[in-house]
N, C-alpha and C. Protein backbone atom coordinates (compact mmCIF):
# COMPACT_ATOMS: atom_id res chain seq x y z
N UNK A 1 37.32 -40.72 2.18
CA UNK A 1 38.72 -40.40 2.13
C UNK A 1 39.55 -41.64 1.83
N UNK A 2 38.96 -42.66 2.10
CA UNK A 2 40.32 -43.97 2.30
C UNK A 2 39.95 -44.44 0.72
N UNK A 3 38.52 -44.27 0.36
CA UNK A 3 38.06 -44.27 -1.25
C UNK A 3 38.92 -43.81 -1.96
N UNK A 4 39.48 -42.69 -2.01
CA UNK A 4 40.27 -42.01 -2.80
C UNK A 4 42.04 -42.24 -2.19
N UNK A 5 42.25 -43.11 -1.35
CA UNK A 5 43.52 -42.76 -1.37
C UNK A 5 43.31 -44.61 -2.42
N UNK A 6 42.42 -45.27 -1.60
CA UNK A 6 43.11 -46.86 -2.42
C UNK A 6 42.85 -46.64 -3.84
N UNK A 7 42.00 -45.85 -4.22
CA UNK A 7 41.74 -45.18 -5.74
C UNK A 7 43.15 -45.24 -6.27
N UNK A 8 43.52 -43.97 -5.82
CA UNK A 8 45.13 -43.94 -5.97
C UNK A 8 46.05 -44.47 -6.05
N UNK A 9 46.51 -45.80 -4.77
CA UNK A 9 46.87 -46.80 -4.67
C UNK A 9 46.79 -47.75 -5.94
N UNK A 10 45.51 -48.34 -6.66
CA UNK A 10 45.76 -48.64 -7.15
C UNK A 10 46.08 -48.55 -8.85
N UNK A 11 45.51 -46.64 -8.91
CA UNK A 11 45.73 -46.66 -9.83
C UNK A 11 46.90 -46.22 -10.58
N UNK A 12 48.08 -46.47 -9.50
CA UNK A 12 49.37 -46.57 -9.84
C UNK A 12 50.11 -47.62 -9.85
N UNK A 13 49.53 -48.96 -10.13
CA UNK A 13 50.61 -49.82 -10.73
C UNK A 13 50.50 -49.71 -12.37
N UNK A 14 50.02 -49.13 -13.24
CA UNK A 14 50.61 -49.43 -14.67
C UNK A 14 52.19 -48.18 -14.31
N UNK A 15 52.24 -47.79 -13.07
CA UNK A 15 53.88 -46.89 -13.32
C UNK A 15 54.22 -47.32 -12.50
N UNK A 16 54.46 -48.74 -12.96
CA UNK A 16 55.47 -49.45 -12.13
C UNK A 16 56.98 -49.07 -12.63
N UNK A 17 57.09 -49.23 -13.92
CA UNK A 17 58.48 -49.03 -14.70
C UNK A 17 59.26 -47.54 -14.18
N UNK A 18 58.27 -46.26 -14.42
CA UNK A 18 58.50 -45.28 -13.98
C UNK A 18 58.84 -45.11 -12.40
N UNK A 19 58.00 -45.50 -11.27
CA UNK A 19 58.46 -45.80 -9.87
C UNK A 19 59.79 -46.03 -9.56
N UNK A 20 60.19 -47.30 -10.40
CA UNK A 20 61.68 -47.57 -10.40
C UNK A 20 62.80 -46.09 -10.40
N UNK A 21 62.35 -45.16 -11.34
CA UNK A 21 63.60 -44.08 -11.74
C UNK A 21 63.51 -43.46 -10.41
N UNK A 22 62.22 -43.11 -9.45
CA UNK A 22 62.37 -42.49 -8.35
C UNK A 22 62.97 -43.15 -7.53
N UNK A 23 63.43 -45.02 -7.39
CA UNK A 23 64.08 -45.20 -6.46
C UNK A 23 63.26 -46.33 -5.42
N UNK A 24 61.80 -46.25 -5.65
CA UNK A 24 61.05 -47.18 -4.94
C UNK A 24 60.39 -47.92 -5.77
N UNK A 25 60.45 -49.42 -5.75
CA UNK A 25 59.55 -49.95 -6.39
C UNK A 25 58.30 -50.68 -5.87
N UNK A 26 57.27 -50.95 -6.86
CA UNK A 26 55.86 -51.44 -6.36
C UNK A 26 56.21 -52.82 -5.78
N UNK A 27 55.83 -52.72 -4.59
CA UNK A 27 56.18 -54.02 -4.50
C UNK A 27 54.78 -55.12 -5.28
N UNK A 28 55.55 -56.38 -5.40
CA UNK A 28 54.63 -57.02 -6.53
C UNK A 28 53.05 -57.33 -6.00
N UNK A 29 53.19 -57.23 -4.46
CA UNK A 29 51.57 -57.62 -3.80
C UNK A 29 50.37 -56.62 -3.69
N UNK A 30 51.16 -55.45 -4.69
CA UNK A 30 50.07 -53.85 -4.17
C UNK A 30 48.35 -54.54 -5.00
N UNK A 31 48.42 -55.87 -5.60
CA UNK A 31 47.03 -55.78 -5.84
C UNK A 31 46.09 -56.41 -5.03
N UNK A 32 46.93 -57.61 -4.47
CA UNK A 32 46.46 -58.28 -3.05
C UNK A 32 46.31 -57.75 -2.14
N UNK A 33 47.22 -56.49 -1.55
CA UNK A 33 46.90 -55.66 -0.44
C UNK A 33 45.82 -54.83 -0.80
N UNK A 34 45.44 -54.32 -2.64
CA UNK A 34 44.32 -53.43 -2.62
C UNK A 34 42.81 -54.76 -2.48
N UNK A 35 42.93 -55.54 -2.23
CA UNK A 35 41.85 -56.65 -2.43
C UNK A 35 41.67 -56.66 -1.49
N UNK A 36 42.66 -56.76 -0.35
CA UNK A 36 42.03 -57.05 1.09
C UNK A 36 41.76 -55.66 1.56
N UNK A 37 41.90 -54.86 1.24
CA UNK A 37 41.43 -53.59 1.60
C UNK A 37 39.74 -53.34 1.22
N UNK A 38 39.86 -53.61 -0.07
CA UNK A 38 38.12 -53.06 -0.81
C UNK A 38 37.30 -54.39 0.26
N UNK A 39 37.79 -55.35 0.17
CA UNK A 39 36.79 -57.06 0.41
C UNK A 39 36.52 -56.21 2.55
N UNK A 40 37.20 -55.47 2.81
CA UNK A 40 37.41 -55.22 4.00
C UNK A 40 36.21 -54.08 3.90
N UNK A 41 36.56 -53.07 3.03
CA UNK A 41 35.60 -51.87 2.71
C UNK A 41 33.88 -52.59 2.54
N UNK A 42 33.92 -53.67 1.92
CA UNK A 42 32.66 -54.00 1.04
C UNK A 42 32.14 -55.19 2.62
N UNK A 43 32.73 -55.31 3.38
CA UNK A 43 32.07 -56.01 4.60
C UNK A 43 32.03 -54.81 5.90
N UNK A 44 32.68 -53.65 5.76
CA UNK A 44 31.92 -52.49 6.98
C UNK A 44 30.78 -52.39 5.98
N UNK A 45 30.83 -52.27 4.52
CA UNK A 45 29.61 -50.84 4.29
C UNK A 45 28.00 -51.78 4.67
N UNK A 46 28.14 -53.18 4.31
CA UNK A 46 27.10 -53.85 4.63
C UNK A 46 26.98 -53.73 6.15
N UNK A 47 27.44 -54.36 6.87
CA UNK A 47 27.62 -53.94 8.07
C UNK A 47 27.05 -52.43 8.92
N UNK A 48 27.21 -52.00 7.87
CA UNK A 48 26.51 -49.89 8.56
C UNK A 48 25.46 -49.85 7.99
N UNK A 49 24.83 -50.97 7.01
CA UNK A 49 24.03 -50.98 6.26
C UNK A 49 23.91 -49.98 4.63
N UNK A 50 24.77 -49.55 4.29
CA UNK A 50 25.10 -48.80 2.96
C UNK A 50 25.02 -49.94 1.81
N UNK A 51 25.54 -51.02 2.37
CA UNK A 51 24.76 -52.29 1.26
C UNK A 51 23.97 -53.15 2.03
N UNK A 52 23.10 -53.61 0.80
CA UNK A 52 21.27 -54.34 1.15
C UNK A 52 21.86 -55.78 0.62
N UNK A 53 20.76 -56.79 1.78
CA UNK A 53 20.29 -57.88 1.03
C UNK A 53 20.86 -58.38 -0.76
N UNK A 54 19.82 -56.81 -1.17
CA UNK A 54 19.85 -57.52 -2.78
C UNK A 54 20.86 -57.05 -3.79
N UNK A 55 21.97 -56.74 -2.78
CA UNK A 55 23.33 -55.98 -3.56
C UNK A 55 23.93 -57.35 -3.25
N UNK A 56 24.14 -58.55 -2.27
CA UNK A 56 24.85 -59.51 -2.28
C UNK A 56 25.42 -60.26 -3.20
N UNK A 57 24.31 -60.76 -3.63
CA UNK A 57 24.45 -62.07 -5.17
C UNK A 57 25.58 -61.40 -6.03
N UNK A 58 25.56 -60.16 -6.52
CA UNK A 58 26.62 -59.21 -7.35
C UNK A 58 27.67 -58.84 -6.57
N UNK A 59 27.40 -58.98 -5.49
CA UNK A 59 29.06 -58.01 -4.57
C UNK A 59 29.79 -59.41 -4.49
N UNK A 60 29.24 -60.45 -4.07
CA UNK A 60 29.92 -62.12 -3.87
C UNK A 60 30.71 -62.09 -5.29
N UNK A 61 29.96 -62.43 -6.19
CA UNK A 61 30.75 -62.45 -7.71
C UNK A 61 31.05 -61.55 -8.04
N UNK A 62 31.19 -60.38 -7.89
CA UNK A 62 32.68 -59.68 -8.06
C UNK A 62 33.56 -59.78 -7.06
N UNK A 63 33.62 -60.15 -6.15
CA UNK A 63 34.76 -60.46 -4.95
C UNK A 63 35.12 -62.00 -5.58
N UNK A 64 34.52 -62.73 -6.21
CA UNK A 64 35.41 -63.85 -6.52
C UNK A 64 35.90 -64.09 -7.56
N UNK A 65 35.36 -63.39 -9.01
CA UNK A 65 36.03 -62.88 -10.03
C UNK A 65 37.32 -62.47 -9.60
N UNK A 66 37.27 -61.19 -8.57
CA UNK A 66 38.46 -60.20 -8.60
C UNK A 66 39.44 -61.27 -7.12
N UNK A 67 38.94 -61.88 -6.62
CA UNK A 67 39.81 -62.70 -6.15
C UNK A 67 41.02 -63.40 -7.01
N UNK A 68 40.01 -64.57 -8.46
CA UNK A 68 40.72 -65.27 -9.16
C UNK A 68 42.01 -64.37 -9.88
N UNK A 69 41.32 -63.15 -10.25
CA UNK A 69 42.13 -62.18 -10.80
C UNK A 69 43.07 -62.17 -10.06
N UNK A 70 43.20 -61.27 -9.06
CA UNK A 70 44.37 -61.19 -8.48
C UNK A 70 45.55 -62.59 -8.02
N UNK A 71 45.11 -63.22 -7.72
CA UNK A 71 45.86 -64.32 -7.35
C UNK A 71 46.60 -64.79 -8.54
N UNK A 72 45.43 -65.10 -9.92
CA UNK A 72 46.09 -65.49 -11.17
C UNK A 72 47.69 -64.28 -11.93
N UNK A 73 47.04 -62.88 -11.49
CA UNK A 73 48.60 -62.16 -11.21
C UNK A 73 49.48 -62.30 -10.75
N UNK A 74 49.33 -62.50 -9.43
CA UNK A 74 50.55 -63.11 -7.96
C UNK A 74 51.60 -64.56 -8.80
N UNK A 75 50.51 -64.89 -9.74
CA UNK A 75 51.30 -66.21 -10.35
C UNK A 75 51.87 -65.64 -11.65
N UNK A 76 51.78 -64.38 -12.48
CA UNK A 76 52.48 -64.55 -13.56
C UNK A 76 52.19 -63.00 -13.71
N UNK A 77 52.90 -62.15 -12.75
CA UNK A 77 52.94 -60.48 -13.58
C UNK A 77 53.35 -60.53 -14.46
N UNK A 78 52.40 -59.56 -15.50
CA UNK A 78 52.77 -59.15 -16.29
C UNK A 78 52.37 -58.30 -16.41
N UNK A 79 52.16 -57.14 -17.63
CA UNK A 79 51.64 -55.44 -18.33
C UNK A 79 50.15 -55.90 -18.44
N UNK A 80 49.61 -56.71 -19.31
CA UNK A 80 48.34 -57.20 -19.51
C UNK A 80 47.58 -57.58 -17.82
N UNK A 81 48.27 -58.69 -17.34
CA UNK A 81 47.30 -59.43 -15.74
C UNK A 81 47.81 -57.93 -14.80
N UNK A 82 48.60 -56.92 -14.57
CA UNK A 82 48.75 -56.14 -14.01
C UNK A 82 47.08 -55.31 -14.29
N UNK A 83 47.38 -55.00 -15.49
CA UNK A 83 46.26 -54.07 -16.07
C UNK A 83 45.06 -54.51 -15.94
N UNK A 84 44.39 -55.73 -16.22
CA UNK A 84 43.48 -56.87 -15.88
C UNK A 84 43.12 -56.53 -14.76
N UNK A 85 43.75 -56.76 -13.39
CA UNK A 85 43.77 -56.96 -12.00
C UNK A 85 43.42 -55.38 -11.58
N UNK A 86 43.72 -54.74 -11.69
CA UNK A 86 43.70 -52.84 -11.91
C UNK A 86 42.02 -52.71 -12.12
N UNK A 87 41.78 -52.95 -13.58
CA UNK A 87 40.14 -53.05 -13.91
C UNK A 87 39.27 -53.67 -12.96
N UNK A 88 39.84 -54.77 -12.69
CA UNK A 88 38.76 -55.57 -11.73
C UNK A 88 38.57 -54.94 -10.55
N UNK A 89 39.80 -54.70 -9.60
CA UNK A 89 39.66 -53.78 -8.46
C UNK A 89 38.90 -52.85 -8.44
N UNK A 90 39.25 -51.63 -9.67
CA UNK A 90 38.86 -50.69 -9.48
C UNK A 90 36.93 -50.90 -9.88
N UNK A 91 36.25 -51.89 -10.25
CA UNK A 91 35.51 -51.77 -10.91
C UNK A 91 34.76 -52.68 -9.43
N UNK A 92 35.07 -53.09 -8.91
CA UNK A 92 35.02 -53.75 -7.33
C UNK A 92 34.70 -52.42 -6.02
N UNK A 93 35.51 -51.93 -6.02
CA UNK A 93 35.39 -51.08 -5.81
C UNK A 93 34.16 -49.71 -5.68
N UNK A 94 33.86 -49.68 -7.03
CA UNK A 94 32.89 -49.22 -8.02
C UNK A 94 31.38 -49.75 -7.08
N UNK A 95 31.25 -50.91 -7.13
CA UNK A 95 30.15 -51.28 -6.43
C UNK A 95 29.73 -51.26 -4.71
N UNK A 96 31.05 -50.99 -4.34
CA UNK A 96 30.88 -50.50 -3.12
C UNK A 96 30.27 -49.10 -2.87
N UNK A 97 31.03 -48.33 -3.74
CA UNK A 97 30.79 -46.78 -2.99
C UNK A 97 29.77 -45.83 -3.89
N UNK A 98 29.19 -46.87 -4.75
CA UNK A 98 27.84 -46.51 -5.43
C UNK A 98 26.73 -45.95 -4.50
């Protein structure tokens, strides 16, 4: 369930522009808050044991890929590092709930 809501979560910042007409906007950290969420997700599932040993080496480097990512956003939103940061998450993600 929480899979599908941060799903969601994040796969609504490319309507950021649109958000605005309803009145609320994204605030600019929704990709840092979805990072510490998955990096949070991807240390229970090891933990319950749903990830092994030999899923590490790959779950580390995508958590620090999608670290640089996000942070390198936090320093210069834009449509492209928004969209960038989006892929990486969601593809972060991806390896968790495989």
């Amino acid at each position: 369930m929480a899979a599908l809501v941060l799903a969601g979560a994040v796969s609504i910042g490319p309507a950021r522009a649109e958000s605005t007409a309803f009145g609320v906007p994204l605030s600019p950290n929704v990709h840092l808050y979805s990072y510490f969420i998955i990096n949070g997700m991807a240390r229970g599932a090891f933990l319950l044991g749903k990830l092994h040993q030999k899923d590490m080496p790959l779950l580390i480097q995508m958590d620090e890929t999608t670290r640089k990512v996000v942070l390198r956003n936090l320093d210069s939103q834009t449509i492209r590092s928004d969209f960038k940061a989006e892929q990486v998450l969601t593809r972060y993600l991806d390896l968790i709930l495989k």
